[in-house]
Protein backbone atom coordinates (compact mmCIF):
# COMPACT_ATOMS: atom_id res chain seq x y z
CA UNK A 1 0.00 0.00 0.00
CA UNK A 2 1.42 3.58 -0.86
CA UNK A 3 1.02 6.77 1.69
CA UNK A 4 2.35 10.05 1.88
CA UNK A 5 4.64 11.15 4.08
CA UNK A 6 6.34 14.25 5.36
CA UNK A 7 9.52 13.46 7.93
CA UNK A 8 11.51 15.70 9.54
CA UNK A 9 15.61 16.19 9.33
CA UNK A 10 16.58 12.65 10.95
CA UNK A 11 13.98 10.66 8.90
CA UNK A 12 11.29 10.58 11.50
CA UNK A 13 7.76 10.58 10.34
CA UNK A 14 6.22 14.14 11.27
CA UNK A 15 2.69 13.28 9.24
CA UNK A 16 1.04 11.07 6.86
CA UNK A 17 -1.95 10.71 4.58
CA UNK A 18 -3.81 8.57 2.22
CA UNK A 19 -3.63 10.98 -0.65
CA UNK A 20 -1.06 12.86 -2.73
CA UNK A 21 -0.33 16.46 -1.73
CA UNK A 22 2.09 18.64 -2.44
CA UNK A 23 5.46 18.38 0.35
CA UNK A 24 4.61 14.68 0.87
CA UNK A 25 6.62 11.95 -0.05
CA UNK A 26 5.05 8.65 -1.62
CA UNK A 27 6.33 5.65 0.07
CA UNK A 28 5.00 2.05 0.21
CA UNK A 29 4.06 0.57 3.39
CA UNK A 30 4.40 -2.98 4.17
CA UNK A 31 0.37 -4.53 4.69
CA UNK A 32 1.96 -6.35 7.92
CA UNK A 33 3.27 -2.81 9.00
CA UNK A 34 0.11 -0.82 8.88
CA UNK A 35 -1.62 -1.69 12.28
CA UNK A 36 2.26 -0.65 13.74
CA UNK A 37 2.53 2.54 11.85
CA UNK A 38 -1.23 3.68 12.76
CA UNK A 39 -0.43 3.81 16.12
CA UNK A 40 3.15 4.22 16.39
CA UNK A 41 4.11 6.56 12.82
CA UNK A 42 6.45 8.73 14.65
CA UNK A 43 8.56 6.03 15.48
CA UNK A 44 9.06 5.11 11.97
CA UNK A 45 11.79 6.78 9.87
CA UNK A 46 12.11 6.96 6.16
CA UNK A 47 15.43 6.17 4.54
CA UNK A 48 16.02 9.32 1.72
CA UNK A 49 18.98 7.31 0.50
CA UNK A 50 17.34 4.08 -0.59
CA UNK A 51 13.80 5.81 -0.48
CA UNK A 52 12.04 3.55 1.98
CA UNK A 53 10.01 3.39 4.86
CA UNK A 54 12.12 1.72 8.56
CA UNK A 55 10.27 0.02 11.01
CA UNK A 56 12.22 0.25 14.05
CA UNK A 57 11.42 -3.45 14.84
CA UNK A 58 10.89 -2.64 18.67
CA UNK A 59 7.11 -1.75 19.04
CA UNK A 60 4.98 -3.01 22.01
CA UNK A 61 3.03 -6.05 20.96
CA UNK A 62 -0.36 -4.39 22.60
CA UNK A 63 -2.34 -2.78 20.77
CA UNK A 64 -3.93 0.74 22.28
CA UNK A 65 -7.35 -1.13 22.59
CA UNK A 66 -5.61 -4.14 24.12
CA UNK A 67 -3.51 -1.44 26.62
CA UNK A 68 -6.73 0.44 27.51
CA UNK A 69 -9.04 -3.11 28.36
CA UNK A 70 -5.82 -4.48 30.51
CA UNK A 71 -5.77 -1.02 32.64
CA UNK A 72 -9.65 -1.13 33.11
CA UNK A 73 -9.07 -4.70 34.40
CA UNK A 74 -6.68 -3.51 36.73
CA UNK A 75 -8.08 -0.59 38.29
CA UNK A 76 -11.59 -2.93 38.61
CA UNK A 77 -9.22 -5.07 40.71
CA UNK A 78 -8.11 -2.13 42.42
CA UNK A 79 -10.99 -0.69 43.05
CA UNK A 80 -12.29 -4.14 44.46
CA UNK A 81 -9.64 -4.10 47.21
CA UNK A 82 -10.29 -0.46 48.18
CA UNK A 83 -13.93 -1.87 48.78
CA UNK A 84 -12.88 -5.18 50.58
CA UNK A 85 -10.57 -2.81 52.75
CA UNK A 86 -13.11 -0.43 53.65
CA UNK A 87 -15.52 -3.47 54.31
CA UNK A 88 -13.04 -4.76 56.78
CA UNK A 89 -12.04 -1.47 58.46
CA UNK A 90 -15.86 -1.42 59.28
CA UNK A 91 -15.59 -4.58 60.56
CA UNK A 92 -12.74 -4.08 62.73
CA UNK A 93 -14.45 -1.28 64.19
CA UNK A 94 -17.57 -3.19 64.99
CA UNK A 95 -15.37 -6.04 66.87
CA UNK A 96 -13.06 -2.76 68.35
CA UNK A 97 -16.38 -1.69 69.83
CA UNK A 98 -17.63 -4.95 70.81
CA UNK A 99 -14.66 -5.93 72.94
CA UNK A 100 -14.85 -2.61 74.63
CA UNK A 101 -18.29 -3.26 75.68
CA UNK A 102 -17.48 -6.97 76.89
CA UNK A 103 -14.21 -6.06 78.77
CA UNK A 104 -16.85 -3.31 80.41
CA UNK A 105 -19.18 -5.96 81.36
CA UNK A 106 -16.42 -8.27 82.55
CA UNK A 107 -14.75 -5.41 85.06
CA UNK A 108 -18.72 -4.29 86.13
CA UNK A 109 -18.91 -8.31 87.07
CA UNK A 110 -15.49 -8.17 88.36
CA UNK A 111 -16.41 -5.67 90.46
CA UNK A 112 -19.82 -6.44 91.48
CA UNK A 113 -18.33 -10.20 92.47
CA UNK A 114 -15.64 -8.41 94.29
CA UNK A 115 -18.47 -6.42 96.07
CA UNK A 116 -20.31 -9.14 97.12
CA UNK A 117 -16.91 -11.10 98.71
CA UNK A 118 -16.56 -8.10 100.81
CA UNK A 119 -19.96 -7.21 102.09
């Protein structure tokens, strides 16, 4: 497939287009290339001297769609612990309150039995 290119001084890719205009170069574009080059064009670098179109052979494997689903997945799973978290810091608080209440009882027994040895 052919586009048109513009690059800057070191052969980088600066912008591309589907059609001919004037200040763009016409290059061809490898079909297994394309998906890369959509997302990734300013990482590719044209070659004046043998007039072609590098891939620099180093590009994640994701793909931007792939990237974006992975990081929802994450911060669901992240936003599951903040709940479990919470859930448990309300629980602690419950039993926190509950043993106050029961070492209050046990003293007020305490006490009271202590009372009655004495009387």
């Amino acid at each position: 497939m052919f586009i048109y290119i513009k690059y800057d001084a070191d052969g980088f890719i600066t912008a591309y287009q589907n059609t001919e205009a004037a200040g763009y170069t016409k290059v061809f574009i490898l079909d297994s290339w394309i998906n890369q080059f959509a997302q990734y064009p300013d990482k590719f670098r044209y070659d004046s001297t043998n007039q072609t179109l590098l891939n620099p052979g180093n590009l994640p494997d994701l793909s931007l769609g792939e990237l974006n689903t992975k990081y929802s997945d994450v911060l669901k799973t992240s936003q599951q612990a903040v709940q479990s978290a919470t859930i448990l810091a309300q629980q602690q608080t419950v039993s926190e309150t509950s043993i106050n209440q029961l070492q209050k009882s046990i003293t007020e027994l305490a006490l009271s039995q202590s009372a009655k040895g004495t009387a």
